[in-house]
PDB file of N, CA and C in Angstrom:
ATOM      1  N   UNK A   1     222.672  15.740  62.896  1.00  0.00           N
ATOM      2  CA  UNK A   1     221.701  16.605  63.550  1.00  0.00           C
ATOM      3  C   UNK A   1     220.299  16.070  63.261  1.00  0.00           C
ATOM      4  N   UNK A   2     219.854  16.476  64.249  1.00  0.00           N
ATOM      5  CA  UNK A   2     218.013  15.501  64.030  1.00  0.00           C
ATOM      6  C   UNK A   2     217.121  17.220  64.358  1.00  0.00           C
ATOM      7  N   UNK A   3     216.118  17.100  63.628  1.00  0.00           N
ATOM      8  CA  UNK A   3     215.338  18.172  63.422  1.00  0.00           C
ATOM      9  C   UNK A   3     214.043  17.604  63.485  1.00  0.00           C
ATOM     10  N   UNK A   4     213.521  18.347  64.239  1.00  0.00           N
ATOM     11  CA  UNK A   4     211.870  17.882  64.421  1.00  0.00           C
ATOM     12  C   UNK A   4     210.861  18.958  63.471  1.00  0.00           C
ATOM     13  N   UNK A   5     209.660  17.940  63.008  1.00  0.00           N
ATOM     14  CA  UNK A   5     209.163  18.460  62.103  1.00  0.00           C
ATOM     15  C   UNK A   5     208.117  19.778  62.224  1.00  0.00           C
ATOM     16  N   UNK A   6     208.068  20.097  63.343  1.00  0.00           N
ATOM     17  CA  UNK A   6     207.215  21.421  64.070  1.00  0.00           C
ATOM     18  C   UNK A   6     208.446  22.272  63.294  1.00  0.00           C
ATOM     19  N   UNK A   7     209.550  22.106  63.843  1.00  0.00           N
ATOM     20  CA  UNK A   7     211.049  23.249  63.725  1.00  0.00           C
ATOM     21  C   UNK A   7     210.798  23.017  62.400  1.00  0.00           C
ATOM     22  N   UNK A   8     211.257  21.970  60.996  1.00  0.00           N
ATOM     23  CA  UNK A   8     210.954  22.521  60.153  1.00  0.00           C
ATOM     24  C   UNK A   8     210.330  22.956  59.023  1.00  0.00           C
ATOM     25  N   UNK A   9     209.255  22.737  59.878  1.00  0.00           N
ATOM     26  CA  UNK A   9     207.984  23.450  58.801  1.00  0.00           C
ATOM     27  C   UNK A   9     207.860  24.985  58.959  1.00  0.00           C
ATOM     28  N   UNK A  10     208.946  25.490  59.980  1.00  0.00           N
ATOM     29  CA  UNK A  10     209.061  27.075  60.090  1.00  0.00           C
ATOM     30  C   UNK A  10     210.159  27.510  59.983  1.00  0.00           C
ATOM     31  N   UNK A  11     211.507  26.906  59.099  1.00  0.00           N
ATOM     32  CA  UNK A  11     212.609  26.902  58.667  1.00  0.00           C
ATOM     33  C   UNK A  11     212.296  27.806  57.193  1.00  0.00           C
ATOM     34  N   UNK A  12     213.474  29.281  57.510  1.00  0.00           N
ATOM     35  CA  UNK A  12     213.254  29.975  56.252  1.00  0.00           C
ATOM     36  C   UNK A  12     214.494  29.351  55.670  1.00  0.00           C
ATOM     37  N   UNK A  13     214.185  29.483  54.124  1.00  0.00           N
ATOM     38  CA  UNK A  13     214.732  29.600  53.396  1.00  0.00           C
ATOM     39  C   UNK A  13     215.563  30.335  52.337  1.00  0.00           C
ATOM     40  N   UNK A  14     216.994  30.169  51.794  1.00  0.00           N
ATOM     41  CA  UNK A  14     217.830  31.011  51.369  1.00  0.00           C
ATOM     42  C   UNK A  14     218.383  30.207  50.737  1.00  0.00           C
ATOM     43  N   UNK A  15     218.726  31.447  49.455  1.00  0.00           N
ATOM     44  CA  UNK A  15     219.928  30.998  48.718  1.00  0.00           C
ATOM     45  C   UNK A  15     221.287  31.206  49.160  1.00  0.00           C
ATOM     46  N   UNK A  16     222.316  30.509  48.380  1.00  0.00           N
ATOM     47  CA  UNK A  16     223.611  30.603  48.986  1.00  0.00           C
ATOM     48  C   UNK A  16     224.101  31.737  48.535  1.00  0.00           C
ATOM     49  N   UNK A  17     223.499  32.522  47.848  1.00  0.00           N
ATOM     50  CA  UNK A  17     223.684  33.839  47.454  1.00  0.00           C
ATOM     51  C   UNK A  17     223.254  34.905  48.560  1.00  0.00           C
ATOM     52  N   UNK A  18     222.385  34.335  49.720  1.00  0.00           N
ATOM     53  CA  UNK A  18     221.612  34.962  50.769  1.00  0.00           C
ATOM     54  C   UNK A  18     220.320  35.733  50.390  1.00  0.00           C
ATOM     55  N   UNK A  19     219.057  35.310  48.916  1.00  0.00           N
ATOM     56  CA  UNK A  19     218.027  35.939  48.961  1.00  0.00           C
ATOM     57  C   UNK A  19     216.908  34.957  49.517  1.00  0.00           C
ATOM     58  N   UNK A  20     216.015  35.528  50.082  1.00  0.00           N
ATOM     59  CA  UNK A  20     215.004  35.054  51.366  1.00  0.00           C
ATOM     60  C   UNK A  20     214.081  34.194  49.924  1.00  0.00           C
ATOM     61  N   UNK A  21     214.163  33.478  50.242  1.00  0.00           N
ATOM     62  CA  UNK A  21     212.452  32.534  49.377  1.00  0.00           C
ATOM     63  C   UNK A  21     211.260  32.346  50.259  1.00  0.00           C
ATOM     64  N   UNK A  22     211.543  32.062  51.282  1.00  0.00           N
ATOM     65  CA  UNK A  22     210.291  31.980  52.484  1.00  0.00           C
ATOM     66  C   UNK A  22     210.810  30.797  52.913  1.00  0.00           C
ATOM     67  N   UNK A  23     209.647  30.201  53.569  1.00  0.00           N
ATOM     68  CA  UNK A  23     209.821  28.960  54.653  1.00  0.00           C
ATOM     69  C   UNK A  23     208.838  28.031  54.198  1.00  0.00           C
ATOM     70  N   UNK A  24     209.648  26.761  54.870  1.00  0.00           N
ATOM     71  CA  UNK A  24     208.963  25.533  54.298  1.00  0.00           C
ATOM     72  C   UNK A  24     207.658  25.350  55.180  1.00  0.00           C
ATOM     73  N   UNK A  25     206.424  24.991  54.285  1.00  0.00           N
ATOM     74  CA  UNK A  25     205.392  25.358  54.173  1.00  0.00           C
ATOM     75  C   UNK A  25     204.473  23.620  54.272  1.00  0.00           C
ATOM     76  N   UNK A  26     205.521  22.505  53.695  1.00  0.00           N
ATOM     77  CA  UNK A  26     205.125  21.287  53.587  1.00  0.00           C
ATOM     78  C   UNK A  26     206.406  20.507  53.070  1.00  0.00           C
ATOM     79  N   UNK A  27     205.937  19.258  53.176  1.00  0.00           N
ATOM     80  CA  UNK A  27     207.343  18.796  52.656  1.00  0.00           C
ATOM     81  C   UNK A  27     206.623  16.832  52.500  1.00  0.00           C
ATOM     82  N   UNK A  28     207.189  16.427  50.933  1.00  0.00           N
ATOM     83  CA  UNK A  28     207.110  15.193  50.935  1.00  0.00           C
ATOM     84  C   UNK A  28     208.267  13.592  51.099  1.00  0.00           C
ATOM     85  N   UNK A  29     207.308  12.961  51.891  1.00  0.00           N
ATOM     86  CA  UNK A  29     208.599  12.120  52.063  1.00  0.00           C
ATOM     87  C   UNK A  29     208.072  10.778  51.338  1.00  0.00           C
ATOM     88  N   UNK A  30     209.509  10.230  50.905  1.00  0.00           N
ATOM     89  CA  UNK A  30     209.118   8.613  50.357  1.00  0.00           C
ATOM     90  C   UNK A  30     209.247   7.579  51.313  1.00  0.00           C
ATOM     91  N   UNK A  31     207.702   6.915  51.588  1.00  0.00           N
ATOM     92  CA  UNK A  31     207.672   6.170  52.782  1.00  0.00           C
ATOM     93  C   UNK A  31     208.533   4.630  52.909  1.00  0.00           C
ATOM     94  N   UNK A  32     208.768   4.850  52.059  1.00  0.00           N
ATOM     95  CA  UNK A  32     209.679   3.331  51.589  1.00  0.00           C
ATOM     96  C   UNK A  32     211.184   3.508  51.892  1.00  0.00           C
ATOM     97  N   UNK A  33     211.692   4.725  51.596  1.00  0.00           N
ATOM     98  CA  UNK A  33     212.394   5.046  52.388  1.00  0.00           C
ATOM     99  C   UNK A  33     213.104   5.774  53.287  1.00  0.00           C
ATOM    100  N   UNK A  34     211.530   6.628  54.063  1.00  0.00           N
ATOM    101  CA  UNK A  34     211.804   6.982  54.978  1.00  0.00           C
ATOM    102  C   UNK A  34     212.539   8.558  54.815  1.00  0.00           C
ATOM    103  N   UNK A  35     212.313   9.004  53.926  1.00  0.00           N
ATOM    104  CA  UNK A  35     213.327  10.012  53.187  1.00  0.00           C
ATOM    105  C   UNK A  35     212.600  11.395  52.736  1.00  0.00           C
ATOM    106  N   UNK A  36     213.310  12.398  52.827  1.00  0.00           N
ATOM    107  CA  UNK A  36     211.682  13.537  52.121  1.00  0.00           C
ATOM    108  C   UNK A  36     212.764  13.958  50.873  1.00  0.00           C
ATOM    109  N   UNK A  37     211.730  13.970  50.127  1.00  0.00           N
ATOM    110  CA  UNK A  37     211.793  14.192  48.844  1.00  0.00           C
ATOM    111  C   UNK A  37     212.155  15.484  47.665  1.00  0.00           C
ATOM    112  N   UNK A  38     210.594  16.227  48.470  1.00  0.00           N
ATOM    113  CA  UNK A  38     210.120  17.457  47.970  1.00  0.00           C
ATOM    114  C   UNK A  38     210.091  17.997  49.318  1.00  0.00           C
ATOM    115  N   UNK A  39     210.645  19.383  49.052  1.00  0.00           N
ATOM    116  CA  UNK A  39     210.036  20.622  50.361  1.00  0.00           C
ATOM    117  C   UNK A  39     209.351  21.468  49.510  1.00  0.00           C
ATOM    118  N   UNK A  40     208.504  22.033  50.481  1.00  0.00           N
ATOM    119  CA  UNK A  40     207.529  23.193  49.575  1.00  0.00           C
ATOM    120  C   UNK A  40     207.924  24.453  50.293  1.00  0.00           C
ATOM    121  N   UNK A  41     207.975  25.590  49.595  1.00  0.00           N
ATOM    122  CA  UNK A  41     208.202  26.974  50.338  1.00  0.00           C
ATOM    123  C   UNK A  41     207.019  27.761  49.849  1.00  0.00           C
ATOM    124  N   UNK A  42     206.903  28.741  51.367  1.00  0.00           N
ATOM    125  CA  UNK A  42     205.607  29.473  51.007  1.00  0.00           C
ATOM    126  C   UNK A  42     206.485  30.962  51.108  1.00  0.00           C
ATOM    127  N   UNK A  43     206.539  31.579  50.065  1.00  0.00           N
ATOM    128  CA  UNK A  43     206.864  32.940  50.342  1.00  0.00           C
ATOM    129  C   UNK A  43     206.400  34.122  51.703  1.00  0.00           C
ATOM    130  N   UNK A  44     205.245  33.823  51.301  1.00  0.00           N
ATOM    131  CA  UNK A  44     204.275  34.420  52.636  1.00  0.00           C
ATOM    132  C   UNK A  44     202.864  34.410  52.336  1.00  0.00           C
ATOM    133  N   UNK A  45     202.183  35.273  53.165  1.00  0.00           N
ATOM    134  CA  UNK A  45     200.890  35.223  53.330  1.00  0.00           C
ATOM    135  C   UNK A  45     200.471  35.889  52.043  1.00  0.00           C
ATOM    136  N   UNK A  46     201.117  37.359  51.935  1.00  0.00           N
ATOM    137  CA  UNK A  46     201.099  38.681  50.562  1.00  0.00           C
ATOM    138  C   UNK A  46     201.402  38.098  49.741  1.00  0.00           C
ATOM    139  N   UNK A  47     202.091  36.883  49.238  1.00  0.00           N
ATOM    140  CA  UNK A  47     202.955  36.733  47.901  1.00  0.00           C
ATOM    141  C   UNK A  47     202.109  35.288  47.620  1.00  0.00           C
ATOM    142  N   UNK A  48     202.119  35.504  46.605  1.00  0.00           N
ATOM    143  CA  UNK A  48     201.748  34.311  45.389  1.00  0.00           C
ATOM    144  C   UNK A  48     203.092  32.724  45.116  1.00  0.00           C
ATOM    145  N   UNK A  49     203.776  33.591  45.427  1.00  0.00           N
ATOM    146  CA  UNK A  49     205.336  33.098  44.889  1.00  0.00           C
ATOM    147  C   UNK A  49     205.138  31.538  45.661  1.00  0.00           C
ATOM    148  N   UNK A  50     205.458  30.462  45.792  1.00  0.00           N
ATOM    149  CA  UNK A  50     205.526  29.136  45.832  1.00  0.00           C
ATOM    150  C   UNK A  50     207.280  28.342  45.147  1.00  0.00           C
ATOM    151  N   UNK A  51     207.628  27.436  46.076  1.00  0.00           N
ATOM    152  CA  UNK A  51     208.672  26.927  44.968  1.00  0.00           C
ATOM    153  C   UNK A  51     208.471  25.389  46.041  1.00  0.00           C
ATOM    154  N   UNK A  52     208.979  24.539  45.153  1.00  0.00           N
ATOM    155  CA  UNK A  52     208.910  23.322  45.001  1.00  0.00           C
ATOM    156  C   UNK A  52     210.382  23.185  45.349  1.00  0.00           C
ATOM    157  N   UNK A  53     211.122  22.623  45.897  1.00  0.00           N
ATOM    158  CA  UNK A  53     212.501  22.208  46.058  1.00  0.00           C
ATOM    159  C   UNK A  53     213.388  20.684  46.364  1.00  0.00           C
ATOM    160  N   UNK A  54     213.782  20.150  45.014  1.00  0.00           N
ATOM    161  CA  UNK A  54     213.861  18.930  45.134  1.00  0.00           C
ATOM    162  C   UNK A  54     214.991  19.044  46.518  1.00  0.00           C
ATOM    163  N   UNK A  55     215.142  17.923  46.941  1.00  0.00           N
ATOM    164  CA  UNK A  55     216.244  17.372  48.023  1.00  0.00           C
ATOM    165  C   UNK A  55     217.408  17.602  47.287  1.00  0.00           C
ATOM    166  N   UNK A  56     218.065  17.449  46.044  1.00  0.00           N
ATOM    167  CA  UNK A  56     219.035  17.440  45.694  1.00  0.00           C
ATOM    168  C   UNK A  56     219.845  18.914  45.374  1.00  0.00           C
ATOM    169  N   UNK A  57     218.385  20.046  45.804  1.00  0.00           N
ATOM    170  CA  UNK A  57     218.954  21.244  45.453  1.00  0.00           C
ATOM    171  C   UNK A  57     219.214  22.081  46.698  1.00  0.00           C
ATOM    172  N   UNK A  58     219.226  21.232  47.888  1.00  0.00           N
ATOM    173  CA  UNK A  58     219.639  21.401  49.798  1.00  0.00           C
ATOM    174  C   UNK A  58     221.145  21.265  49.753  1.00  0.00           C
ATOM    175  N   UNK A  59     221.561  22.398  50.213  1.00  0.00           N
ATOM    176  CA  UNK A  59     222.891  22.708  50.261  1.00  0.00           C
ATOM    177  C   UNK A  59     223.333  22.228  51.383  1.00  0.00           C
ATOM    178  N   UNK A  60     222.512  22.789  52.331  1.00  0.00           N
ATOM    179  CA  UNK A  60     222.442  22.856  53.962  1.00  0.00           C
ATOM    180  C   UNK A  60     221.294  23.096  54.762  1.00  0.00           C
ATOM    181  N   UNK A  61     221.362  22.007  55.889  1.00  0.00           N
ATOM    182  CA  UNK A  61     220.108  22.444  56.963  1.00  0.00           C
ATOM    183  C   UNK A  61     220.363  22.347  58.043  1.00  0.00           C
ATOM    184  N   UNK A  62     220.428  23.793  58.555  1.00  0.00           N
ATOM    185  CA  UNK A  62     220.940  24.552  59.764  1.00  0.00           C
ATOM    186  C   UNK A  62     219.841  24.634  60.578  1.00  0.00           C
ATOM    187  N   UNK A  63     220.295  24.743  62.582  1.00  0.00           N
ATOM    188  CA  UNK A  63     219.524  24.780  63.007  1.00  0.00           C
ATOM    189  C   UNK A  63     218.388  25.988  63.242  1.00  0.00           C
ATOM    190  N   UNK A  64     218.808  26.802  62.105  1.00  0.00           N
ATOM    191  CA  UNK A  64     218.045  28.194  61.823  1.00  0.00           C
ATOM    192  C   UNK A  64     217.791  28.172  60.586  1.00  0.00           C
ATOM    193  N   UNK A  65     218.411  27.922  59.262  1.00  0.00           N
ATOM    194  CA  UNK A  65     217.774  28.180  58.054  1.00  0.00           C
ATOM    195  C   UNK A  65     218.531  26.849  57.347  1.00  0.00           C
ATOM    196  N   UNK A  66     217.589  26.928  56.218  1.00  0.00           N
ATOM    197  CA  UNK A  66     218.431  26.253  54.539  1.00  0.00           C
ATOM    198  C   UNK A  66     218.585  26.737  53.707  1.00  0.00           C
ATOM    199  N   UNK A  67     219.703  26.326  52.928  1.00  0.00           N
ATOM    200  CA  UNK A  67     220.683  26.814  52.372  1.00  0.00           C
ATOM    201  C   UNK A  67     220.388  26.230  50.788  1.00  0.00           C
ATOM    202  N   UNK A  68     219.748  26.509  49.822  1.00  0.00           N
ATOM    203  CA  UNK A  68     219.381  25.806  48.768  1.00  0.00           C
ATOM    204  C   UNK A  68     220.324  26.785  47.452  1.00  0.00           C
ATOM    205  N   UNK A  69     220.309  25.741  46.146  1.00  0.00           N
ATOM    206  CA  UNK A  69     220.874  26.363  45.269  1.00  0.00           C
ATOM    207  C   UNK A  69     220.540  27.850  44.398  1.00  0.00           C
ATOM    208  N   UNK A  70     220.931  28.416  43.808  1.00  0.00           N
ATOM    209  CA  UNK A  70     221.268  29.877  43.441  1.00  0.00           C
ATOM    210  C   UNK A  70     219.644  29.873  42.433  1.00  0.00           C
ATOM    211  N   UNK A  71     220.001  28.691  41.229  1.00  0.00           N
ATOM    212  CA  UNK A  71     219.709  28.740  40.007  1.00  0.00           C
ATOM    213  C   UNK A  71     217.801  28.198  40.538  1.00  0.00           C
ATOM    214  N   UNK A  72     217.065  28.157  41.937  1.00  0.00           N
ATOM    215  CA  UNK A  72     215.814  28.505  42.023  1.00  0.00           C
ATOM    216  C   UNK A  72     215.013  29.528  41.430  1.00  0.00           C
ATOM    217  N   UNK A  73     216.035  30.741  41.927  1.00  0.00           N
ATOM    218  CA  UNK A  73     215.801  32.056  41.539  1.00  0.00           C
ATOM    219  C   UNK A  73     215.674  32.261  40.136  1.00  0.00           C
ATOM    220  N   UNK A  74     216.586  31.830  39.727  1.00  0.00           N
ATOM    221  CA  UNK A  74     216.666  32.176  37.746  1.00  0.00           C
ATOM    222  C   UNK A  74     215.585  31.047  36.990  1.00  0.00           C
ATOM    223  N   UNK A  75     215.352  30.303  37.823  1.00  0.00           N
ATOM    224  CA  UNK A  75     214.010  29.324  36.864  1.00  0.00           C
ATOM    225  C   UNK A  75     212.893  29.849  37.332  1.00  0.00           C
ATOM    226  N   UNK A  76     212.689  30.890  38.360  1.00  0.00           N
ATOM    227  CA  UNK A  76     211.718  31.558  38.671  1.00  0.00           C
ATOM    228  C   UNK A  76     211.408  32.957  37.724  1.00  0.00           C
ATOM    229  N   UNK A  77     212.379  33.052  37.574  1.00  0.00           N
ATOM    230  CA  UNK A  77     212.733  34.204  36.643  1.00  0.00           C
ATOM    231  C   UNK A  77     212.394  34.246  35.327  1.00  0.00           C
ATOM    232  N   UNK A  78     213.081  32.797  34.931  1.00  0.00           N
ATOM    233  CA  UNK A  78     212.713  32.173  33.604  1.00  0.00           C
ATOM    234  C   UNK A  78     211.417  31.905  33.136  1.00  0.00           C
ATOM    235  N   UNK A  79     210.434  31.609  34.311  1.00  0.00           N
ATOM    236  CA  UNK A  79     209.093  31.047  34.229  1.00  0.00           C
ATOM    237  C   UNK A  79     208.538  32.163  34.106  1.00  0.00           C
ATOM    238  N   UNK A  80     208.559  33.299  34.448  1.00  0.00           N
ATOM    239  CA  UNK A  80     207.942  34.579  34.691  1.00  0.00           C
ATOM    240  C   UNK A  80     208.156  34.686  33.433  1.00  0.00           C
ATOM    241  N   UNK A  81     209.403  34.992  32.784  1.00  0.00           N
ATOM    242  CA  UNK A  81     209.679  35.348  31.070  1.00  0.00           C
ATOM    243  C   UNK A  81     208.946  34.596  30.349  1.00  0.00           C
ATOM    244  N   UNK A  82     208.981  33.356  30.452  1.00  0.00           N
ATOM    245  CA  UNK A  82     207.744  32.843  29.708  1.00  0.00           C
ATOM    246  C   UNK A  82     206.826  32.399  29.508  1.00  0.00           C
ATOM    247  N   UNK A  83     206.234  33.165  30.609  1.00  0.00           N
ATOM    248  CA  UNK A  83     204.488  33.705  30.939  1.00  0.00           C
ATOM    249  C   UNK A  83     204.387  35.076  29.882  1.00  0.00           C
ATOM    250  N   UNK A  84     205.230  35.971  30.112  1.00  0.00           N
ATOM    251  CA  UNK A  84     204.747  37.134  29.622  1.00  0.00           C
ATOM    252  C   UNK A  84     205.760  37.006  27.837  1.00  0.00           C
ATOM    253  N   UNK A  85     205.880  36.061  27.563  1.00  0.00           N
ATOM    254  CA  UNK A  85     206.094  36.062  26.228  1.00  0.00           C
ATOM    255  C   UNK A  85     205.317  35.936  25.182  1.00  0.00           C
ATOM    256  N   UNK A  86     203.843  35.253  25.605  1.00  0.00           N
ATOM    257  CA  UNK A  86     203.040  35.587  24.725  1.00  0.00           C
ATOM    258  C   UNK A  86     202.091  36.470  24.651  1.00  0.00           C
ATOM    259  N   UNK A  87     202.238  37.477  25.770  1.00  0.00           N
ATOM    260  CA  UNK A  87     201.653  38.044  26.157  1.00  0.00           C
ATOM    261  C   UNK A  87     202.276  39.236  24.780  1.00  0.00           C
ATOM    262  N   UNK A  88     203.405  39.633  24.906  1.00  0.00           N
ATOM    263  CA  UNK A  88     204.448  40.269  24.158  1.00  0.00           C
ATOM    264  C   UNK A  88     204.122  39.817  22.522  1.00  0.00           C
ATOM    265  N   UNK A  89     204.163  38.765  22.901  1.00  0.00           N
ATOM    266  CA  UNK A  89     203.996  37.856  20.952  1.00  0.00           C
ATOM    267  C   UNK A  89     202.561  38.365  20.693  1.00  0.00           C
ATOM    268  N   UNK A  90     201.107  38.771  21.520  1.00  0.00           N
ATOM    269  CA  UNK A  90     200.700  38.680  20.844  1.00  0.00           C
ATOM    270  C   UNK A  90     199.968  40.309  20.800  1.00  0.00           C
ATOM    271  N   UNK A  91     200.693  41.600  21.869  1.00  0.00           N
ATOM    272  CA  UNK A  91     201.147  42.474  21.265  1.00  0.00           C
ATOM    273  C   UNK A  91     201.915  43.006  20.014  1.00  0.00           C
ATOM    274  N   UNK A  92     202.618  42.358  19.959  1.00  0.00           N
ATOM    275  CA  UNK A  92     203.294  42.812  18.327  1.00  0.00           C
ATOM    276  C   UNK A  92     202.309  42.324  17.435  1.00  0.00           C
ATOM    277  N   UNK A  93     201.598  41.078  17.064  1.00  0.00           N
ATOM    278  CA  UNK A  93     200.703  40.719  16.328  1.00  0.00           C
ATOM    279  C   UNK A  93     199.501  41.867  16.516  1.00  0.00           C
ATOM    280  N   UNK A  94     199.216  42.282  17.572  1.00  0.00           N
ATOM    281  CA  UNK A  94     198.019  43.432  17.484  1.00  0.00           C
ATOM    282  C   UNK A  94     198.783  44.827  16.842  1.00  0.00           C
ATOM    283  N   UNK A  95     199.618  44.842  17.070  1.00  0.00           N
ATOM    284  CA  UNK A  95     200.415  46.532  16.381  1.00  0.00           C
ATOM    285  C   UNK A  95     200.659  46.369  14.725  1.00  0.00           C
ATOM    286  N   UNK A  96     201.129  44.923  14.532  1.00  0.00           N
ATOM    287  CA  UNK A  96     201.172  44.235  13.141  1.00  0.00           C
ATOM    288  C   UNK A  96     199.611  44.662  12.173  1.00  0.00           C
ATOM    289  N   UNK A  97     198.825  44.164  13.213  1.00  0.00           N
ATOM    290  CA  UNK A  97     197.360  44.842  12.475  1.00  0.00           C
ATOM    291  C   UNK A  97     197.000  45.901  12.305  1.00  0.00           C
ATOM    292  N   UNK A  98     197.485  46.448  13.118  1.00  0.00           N
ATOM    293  CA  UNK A  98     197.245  48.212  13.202  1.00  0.00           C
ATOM    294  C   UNK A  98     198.199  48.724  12.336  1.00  0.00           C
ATOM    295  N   UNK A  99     199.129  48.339  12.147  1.00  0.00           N
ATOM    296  CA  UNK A  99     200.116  48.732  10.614  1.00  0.00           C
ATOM    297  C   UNK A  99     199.513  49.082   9.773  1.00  0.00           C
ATOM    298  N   UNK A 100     198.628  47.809   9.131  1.00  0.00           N
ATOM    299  CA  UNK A 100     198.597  47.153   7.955  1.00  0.00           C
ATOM    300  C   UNK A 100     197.362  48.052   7.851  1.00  0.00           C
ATOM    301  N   UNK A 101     196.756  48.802   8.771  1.00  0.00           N
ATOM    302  CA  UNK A 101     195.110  49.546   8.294  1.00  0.00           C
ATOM    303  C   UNK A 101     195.448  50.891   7.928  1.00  0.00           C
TER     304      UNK A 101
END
């Protein structure tokens, strides 16, 4: 199947689990060989959310959506946890002080 690059730079994206990530937003190719690399997804206009998606984590590309792996979601998840871990670490260190007075 041949896909033109208008079509998919407005290709949403999904896990094979079926949750929406958004649509590809940009995408890099290696000119040497001719190949794309990186896709970028933009959640939307409202959302902050962004993901980077190597080629190797493309399940499937349909002439309506792609089909990418599960474990996006949980390193998104993961990254969020440890953003707000020191946030947490350095709550307990402020309650730690407030103990001790």
């Amino acid at each position: 199947m041949i896909i033109g690059l208008k079509k998919l730079l407005h290709l949403p994206v999904f896990t094979r689990l079926g949750t929406r990530l958004g649509k590809i937003s940009d995408a890099e190719i290696d000119v040497d060989s001719q190949a794309i690399v990186e896709y970028h997804v933009s959640a939307g206009t409202f959302s902050d959310k962004n993901y980077l998606i190597d080629r190797s984590q493309v399940l499937e590309i349909g002439a309506d959506k792609i089909i990418v792996e599960d474990s996006l979601i949980l390193a998104s998840a993961q990254e969020k946890k440890e953003q707000a871990s020191p946030q947490t670490a350095l709550g307990a260190a402020a309650q730690s002080v407030i103990d001790q007075e």
